[in-house]
Structure formats: structure tokens, C-alpha cells
PDB file of N, CA and C in Angstrom:
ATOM      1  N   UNK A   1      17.656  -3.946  -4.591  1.00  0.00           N
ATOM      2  CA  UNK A   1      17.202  -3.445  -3.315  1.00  0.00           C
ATOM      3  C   UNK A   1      15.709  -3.702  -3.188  1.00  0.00           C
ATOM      4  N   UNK A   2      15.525  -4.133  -1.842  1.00  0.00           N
ATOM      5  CA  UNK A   2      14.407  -4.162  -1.635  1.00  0.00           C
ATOM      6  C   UNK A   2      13.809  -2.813  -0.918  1.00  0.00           C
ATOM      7  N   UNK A   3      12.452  -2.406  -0.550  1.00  0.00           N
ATOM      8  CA  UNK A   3      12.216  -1.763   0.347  1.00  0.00           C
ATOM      9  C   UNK A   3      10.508  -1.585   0.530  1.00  0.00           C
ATOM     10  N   UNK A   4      11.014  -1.851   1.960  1.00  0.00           N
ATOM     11  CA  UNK A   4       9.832  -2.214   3.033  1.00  0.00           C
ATOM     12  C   UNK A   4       9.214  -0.890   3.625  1.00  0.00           C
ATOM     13  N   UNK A   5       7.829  -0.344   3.242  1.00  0.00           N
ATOM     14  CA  UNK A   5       7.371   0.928   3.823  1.00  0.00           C
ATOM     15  C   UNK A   5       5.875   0.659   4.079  1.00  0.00           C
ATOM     16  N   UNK A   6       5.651   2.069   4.722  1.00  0.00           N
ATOM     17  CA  UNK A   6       4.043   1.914   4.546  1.00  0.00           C
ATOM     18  C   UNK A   6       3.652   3.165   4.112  1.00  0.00           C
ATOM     19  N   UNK A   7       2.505   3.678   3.491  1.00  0.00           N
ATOM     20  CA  UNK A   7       2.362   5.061   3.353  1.00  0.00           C
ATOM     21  C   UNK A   7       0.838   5.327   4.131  1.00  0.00           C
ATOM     22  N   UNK A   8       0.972   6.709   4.275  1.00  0.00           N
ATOM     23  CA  UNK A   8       0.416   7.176   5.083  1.00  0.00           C
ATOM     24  C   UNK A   8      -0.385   8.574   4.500  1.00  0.00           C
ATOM     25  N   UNK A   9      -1.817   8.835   4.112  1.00  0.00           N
ATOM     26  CA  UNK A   9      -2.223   9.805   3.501  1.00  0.00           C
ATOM     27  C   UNK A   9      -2.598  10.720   4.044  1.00  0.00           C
ATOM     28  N   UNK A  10      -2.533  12.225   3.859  1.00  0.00           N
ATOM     29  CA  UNK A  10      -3.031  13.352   4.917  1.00  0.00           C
ATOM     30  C   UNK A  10      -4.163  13.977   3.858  1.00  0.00           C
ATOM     31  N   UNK A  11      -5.283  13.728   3.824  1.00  0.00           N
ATOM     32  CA  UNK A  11      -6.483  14.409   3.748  1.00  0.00           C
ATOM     33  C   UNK A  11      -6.786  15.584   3.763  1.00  0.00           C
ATOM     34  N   UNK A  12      -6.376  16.197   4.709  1.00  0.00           N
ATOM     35  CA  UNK A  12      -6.660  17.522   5.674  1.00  0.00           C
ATOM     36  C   UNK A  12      -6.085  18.922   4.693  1.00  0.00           C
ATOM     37  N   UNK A  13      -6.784  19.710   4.376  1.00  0.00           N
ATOM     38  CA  UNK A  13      -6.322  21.140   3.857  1.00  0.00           C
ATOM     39  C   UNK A  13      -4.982  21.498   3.988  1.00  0.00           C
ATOM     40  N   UNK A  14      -4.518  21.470   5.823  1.00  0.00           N
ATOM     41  CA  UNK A  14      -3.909  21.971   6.284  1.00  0.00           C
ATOM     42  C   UNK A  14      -2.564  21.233   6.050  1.00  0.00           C
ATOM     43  N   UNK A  15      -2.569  20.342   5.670  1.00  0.00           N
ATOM     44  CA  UNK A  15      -1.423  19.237   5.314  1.00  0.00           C
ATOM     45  C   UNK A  15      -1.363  19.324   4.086  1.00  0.00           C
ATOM     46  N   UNK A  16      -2.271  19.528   3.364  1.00  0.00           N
ATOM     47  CA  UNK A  16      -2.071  19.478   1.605  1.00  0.00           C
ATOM     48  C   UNK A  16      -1.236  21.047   1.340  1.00  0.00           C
ATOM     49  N   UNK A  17      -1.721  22.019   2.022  1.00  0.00           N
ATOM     50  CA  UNK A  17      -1.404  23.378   1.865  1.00  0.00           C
ATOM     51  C   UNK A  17       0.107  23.392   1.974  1.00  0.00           C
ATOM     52  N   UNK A  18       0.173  22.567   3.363  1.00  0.00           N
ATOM     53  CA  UNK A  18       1.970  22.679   3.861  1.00  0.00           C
ATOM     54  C   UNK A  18       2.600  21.777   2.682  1.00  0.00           C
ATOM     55  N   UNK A  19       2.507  20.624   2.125  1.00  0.00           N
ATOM     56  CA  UNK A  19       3.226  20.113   1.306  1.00  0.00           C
ATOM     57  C   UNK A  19       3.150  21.119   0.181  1.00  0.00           C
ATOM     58  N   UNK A  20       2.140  21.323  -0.045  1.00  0.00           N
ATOM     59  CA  UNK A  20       2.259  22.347  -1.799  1.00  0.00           C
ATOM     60  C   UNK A  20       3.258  23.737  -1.324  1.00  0.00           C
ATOM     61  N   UNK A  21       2.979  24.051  -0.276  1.00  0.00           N
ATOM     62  CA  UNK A  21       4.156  25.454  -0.049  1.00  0.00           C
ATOM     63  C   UNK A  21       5.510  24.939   0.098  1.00  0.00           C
ATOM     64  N   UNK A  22       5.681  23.471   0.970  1.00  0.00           N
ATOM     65  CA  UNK A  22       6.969  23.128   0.820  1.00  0.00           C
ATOM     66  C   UNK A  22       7.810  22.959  -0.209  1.00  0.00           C
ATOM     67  N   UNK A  23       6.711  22.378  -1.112  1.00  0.00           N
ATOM     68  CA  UNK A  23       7.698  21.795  -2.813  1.00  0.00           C
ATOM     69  C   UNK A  23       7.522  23.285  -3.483  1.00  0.00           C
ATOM     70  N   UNK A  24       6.540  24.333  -3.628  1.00  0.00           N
ATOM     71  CA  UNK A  24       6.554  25.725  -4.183  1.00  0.00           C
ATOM     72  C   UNK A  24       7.972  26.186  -3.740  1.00  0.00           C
ATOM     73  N   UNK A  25       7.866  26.371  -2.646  1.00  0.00           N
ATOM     74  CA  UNK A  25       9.125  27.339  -2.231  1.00  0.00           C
ATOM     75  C   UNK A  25      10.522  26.624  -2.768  1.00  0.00           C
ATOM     76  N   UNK A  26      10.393  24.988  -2.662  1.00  0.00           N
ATOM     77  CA  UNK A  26      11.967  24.246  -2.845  1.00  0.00           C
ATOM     78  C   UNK A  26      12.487  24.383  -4.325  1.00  0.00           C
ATOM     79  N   UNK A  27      11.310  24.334  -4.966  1.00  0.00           N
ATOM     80  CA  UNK A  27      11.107  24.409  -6.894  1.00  0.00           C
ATOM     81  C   UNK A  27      11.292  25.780  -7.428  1.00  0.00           C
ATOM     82  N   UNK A  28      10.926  26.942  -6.566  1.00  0.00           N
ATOM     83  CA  UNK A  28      10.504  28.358  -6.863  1.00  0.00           C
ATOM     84  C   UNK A  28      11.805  29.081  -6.798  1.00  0.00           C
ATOM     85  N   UNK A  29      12.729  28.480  -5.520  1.00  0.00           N
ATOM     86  CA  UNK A  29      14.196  28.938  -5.001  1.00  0.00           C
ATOM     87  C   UNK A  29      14.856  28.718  -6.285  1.00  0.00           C
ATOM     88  N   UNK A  30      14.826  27.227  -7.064  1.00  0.00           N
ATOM     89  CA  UNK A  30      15.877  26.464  -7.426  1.00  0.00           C
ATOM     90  C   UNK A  30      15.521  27.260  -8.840  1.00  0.00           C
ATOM     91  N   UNK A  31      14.643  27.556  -9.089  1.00  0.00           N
ATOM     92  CA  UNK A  31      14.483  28.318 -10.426  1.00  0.00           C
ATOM     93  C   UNK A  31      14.353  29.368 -10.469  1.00  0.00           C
ATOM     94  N   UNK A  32      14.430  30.816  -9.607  1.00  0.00           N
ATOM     95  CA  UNK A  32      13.912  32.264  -9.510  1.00  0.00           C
ATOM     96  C   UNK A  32      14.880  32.819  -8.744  1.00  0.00           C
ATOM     97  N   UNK A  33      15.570  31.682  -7.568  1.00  0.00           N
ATOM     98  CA  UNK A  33      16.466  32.352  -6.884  1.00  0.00           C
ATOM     99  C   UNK A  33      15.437  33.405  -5.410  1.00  0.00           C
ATOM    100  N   UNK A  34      16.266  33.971  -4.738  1.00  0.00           N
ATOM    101  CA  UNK A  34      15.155  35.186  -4.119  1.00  0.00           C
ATOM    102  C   UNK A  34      14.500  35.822  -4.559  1.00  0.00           C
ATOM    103  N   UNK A  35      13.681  36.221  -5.540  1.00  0.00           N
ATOM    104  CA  UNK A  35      13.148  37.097  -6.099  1.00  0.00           C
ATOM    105  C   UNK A  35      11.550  36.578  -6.646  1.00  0.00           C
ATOM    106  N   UNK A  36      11.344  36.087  -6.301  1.00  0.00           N
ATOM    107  CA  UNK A  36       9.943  34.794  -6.805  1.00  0.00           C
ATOM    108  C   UNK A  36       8.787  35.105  -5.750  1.00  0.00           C
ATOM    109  N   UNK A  37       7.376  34.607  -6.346  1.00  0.00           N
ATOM    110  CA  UNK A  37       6.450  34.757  -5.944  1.00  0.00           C
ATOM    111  C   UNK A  37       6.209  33.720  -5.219  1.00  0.00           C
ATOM    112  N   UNK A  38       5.229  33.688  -3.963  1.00  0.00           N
ATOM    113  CA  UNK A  38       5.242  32.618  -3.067  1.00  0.00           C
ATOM    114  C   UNK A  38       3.305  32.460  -3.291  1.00  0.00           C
ATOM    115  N   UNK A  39       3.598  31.083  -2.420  1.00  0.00           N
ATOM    116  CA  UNK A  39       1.922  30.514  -2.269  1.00  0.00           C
ATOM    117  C   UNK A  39       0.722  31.335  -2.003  1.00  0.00           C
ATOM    118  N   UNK A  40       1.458  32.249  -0.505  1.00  0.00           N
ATOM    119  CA  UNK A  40       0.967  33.376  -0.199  1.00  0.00           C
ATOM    120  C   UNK A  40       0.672  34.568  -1.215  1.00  0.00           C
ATOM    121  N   UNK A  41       1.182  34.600  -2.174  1.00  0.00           N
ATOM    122  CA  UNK A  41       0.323  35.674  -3.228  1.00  0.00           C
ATOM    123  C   UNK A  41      -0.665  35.560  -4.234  1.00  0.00           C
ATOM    124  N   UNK A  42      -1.283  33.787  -3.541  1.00  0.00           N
ATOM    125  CA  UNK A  42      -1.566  33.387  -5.100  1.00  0.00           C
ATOM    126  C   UNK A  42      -3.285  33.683  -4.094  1.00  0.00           C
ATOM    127  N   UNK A  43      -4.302  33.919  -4.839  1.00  0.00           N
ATOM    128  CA  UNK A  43      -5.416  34.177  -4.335  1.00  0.00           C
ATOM    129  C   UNK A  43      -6.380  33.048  -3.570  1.00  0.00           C
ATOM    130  N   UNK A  44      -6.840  33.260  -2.397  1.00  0.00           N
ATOM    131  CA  UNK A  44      -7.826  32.142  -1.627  1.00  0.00           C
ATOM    132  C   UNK A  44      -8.424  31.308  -2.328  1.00  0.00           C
ATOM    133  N   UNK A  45      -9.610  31.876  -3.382  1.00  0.00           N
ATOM    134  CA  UNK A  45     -10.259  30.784  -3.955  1.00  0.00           C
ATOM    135  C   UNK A  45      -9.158  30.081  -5.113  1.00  0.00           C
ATOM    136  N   UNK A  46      -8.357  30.676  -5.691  1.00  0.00           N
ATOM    137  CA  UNK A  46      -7.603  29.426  -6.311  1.00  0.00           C
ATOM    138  C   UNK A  46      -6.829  28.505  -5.251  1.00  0.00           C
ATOM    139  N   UNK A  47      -6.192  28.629  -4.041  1.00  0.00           N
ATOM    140  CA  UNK A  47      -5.789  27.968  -3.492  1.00  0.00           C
ATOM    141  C   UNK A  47      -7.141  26.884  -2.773  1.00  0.00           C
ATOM    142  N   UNK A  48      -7.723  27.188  -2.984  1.00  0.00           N
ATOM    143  CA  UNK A  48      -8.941  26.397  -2.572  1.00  0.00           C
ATOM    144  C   UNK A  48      -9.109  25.538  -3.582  1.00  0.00           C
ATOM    145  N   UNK A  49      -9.795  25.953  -4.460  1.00  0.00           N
ATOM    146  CA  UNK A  49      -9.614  25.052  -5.872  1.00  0.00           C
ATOM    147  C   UNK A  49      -8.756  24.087  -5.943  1.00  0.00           C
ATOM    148  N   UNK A  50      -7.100  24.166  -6.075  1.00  0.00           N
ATOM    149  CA  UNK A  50      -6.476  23.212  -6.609  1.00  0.00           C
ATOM    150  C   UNK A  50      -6.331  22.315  -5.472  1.00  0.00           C
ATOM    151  N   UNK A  51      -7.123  22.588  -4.016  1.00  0.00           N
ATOM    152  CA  UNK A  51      -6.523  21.769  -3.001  1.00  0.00           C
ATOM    153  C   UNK A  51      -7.448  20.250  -3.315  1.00  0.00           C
ATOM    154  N   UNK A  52      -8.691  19.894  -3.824  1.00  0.00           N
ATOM    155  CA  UNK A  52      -9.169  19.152  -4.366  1.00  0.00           C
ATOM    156  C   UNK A  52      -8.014  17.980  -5.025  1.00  0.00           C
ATOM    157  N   UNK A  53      -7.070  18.704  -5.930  1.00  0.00           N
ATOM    158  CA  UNK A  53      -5.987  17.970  -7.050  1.00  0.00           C
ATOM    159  C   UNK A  53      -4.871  17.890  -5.955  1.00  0.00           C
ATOM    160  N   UNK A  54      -4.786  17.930  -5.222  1.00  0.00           N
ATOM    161  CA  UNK A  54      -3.781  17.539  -4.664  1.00  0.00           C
ATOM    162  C   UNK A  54      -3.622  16.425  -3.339  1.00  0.00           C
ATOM    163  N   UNK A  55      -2.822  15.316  -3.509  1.00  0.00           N
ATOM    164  CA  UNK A  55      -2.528  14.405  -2.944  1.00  0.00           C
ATOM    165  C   UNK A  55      -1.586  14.576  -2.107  1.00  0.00           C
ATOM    166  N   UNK A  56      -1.726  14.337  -0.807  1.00  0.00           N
ATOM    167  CA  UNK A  56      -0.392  14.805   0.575  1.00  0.00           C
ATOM    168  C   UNK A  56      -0.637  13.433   0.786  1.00  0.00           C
ATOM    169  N   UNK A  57       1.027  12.887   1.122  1.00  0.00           N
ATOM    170  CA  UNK A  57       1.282  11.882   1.669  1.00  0.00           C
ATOM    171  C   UNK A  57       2.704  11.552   2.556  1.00  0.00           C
ATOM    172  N   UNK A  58       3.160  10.904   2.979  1.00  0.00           N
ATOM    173  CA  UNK A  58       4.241  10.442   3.661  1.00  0.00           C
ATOM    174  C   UNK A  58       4.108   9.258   3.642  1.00  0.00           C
ATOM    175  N   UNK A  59       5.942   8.567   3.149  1.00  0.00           N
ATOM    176  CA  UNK A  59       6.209   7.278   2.884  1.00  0.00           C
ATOM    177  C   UNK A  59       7.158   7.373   4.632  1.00  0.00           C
ATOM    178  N   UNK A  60       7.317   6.471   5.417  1.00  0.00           N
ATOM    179  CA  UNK A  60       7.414   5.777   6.296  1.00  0.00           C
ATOM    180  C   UNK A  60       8.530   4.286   6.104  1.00  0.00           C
ATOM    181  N   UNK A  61       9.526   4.789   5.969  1.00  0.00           N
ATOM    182  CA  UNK A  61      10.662   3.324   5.084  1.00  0.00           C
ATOM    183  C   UNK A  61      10.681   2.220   6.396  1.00  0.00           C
ATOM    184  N   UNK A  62      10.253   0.822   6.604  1.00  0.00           N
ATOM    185  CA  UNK A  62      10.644  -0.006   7.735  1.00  0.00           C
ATOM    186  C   UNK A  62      11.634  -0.417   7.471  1.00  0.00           C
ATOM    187  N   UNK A  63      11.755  -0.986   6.301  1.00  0.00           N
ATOM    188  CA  UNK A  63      12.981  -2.177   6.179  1.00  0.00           C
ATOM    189  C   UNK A  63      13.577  -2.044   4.758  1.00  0.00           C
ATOM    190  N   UNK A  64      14.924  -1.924   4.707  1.00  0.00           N
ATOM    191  CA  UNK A  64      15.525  -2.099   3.749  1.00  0.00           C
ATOM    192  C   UNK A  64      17.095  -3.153   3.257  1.00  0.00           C
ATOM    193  N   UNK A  65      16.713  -4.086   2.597  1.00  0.00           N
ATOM    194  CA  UNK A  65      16.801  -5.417   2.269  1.00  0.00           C
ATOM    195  C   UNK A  65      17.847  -5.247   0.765  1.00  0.00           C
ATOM    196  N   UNK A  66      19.187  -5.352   1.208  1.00  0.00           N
ATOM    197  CA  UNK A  66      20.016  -5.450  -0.262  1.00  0.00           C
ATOM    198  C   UNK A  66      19.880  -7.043  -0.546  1.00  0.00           C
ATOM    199  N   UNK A  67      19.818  -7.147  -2.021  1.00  0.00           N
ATOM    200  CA  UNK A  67      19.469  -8.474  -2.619  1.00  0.00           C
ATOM    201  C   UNK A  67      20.921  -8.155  -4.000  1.00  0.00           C
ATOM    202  N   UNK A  68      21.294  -9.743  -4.281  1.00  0.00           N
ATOM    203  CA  UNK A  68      21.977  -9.674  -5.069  1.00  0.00           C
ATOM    204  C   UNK A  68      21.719 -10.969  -5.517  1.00  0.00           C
ATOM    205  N   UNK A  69      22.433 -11.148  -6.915  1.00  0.00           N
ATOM    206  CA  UNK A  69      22.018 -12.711  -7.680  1.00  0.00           C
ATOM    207  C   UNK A  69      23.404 -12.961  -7.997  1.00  0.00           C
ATOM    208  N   UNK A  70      23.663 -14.302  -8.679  1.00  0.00           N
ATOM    209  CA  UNK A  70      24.791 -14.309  -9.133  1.00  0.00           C
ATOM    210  C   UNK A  70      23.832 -15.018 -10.530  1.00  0.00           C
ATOM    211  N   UNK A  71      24.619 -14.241 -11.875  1.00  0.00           N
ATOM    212  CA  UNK A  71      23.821 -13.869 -12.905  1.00  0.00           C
ATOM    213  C   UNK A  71      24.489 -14.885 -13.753  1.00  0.00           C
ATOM    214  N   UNK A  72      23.346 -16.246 -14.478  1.00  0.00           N
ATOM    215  CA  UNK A  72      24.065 -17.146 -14.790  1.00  0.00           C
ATOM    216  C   UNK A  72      23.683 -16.201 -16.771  1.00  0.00           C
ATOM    217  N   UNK A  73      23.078 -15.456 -16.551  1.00  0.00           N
ATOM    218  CA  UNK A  73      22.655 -14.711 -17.891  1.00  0.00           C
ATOM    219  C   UNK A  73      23.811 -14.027 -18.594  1.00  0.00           C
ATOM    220  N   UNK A  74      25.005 -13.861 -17.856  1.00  0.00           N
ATOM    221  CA  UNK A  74      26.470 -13.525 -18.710  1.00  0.00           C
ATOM    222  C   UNK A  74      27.083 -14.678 -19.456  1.00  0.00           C
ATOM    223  N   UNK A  75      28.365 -13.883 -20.543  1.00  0.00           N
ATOM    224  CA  UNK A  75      28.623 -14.903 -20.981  1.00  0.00           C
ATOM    225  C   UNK A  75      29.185 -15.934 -20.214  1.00  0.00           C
ATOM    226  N   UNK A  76      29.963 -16.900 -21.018  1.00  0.00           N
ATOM    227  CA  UNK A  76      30.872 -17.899 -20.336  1.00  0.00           C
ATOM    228  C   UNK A  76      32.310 -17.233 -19.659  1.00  0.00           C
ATOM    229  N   UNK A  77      33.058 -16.237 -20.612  1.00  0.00           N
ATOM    230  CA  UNK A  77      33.905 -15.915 -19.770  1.00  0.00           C
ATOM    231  C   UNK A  77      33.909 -14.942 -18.893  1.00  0.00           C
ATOM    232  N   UNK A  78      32.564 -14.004 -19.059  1.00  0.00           N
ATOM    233  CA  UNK A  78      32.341 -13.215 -17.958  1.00  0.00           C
ATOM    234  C   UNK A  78      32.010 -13.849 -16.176  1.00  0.00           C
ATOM    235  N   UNK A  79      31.437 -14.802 -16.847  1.00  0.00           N
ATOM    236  CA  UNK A  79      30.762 -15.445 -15.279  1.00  0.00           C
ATOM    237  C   UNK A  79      32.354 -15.928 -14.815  1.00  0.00           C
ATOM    238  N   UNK A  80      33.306 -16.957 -15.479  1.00  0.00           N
ATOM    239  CA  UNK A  80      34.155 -17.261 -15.137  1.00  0.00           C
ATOM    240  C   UNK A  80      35.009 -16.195 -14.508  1.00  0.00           C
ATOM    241  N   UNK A  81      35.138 -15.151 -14.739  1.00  0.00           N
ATOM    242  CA  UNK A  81      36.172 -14.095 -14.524  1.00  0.00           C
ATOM    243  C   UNK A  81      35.703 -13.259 -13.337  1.00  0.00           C
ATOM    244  N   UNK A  82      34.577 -13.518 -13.174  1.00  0.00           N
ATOM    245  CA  UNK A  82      33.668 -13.247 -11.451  1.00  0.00           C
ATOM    246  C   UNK A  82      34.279 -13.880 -10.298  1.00  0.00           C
ATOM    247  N   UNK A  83      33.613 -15.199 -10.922  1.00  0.00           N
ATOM    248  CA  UNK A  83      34.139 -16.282 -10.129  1.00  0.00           C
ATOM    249  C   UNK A  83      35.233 -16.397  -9.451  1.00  0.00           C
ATOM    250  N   UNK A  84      36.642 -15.793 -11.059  1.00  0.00           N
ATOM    251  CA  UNK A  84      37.959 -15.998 -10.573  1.00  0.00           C
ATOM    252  C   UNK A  84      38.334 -15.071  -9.532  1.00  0.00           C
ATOM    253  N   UNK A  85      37.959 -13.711  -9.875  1.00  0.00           N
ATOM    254  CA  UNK A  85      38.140 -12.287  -8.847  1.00  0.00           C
ATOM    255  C   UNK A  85      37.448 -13.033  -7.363  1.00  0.00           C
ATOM    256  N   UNK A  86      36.155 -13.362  -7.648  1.00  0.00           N
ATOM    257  CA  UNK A  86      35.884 -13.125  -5.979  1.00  0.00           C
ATOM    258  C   UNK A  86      36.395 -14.319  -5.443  1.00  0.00           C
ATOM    259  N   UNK A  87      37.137 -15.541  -6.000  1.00  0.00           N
ATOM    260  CA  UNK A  87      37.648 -16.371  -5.671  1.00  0.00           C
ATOM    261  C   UNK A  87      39.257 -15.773  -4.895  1.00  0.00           C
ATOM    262  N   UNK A  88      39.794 -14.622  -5.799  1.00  0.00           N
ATOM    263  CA  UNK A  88      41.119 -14.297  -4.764  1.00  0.00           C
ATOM    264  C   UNK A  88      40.580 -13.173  -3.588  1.00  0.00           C
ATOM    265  N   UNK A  89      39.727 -12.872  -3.808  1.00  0.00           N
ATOM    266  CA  UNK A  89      39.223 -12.185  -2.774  1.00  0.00           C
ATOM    267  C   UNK A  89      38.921 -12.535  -1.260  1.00  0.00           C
ATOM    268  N   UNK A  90      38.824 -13.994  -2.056  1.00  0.00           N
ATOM    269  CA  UNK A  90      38.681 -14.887  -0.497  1.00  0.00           C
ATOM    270  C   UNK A  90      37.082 -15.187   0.162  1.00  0.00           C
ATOM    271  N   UNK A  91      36.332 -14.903  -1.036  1.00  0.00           N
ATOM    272  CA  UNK A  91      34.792 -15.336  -0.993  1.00  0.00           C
ATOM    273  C   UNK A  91      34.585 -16.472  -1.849  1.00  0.00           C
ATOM    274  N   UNK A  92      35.263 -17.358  -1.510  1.00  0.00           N
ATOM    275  CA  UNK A  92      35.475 -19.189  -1.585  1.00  0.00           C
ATOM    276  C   UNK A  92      34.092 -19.251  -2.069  1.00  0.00           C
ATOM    277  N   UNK A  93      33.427 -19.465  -0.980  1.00  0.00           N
ATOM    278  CA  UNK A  93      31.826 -20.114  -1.271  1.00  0.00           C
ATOM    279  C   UNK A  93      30.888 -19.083  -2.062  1.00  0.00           C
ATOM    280  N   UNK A  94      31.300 -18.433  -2.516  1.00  0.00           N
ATOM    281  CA  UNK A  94      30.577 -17.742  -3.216  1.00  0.00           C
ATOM    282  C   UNK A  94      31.255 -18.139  -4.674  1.00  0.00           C
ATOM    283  N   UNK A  95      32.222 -18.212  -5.137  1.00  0.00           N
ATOM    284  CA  UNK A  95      33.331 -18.502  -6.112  1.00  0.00           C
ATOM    285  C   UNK A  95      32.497 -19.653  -6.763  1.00  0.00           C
ATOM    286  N   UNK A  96      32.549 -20.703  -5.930  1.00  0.00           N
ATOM    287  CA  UNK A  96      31.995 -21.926  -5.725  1.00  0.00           C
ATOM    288  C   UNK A  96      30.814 -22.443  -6.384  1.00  0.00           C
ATOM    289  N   UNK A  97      30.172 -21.228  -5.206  1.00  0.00           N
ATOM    290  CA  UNK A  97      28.170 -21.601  -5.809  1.00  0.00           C
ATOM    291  C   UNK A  97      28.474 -20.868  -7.364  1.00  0.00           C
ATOM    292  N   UNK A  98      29.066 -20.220  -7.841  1.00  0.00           N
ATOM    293  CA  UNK A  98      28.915 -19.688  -9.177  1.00  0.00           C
ATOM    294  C   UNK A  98      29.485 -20.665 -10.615  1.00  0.00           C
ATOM    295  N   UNK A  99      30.130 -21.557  -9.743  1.00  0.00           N
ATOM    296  CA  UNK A  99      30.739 -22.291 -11.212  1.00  0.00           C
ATOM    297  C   UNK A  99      29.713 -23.581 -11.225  1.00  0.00           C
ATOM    298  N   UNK A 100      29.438 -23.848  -9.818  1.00  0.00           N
ATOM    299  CA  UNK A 100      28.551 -24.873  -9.425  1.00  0.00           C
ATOM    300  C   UNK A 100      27.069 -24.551 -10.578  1.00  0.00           C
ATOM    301  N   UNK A 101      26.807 -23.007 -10.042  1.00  0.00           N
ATOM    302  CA  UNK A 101      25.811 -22.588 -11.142  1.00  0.00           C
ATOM    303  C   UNK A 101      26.119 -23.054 -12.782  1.00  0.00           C
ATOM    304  N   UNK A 102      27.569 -22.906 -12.743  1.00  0.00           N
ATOM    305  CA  UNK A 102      27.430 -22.649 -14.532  1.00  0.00           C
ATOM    306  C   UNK A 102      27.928 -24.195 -14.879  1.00  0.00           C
ATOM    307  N   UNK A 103      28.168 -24.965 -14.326  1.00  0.00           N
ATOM    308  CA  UNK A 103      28.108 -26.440 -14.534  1.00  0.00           C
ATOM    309  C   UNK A 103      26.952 -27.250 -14.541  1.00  0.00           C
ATOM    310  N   UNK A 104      25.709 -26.786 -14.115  1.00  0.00           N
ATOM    311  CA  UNK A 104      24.345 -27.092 -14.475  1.00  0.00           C
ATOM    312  C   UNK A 104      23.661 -26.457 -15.933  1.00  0.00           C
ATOM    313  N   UNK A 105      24.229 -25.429 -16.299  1.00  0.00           N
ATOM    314  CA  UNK A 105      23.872 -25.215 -17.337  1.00  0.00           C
ATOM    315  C   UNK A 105      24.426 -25.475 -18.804  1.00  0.00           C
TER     316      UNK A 105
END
């Protein structure tokens, strides 16, 4: 797989704050259940502090691109036995380019 994105960085307090409460609360649930301490109890100047260490971002996916090879790196009767399957399968030219492959080598 390929994949085509761009990312996008948020700087801003107010964006770093919301991501760190988002993943607190998602991490805090999954391990404490209801009963857990939230962002909100943790004191101003430490939340100030660690906002320095923290990186907010958003990935943005454009394009995503399946890639496949036909792998002349198997053995001899593995590649052959590819070949033969996707040959009754009825992917001829693909069958094809693969023995074509292993007759050059």
C-alpha cells in the first residue's frame, strides 16, 4: 500500500490541550473504566509545562494506491503454483506475465 497525505501541525495551546484531553480520556477509560482522574484535575502550571512537549497534529489521507508485485523471490514451485491458480481463475495475463517472469530467470 501506498499512501498519499499531507500533515498539518497545530501550534496553538488550545489544540495541543484538546488532543492531550482527547487521548487522556480514550487511554484513562480503557484502563480505569469510570472512575479515573481527568485533565481537569491535574493543576494549571503543570498543564502549562508539559504543553511545551507536546506535538498536535492531523494527518489529512489524499490518495491511497494498492500496489502488488508478482514475486520472482519464491521458490520454483511456489511461483509455478500461483501462476497455475490464477491461471484457472481466469487472470490469463497475469498467469502469463509470471512464467514469462520466471523464464528470464
Amino acid at each position: 500500500m501506498h499512501i498519499y497525505s499531507t500533515i498539518h501541525y497545530q501550534n496553538d495551546d488550545k489544540s495541543k490541550l484538546a488532543v492531550d484531553g482527547e487521548l487522556t480520556k480514550k487511554m484513562k477509560e480503557q484502563a480505569h473504566g469510570e472512575n479515573t482522574c481527568w485533565m481537569t484535575d491535574a493543576p494549571k502550571d503543570y498543564l502549562n509545562a508539559i504543553l511545551e512537549n507536546i506535538a498536535a497534529f492531523w494527518i489529512k489521507i489524499t490518495r491511497i494506491l494498492g500496489k502488488s508485485k508478482l514475486s520472482p523471490n519464491r521458490e520454483a514451485v511456489d511461483f509455478e503454483n500461483i501462476a497455475t491458480v490464477l491461471l484457472e481463475r481466469g487472470y490469463t495475463q497475469m498467469a502469463a506475465r509470471m512464467n514469462q517472469i520466471r523464464k528470464t530467470q
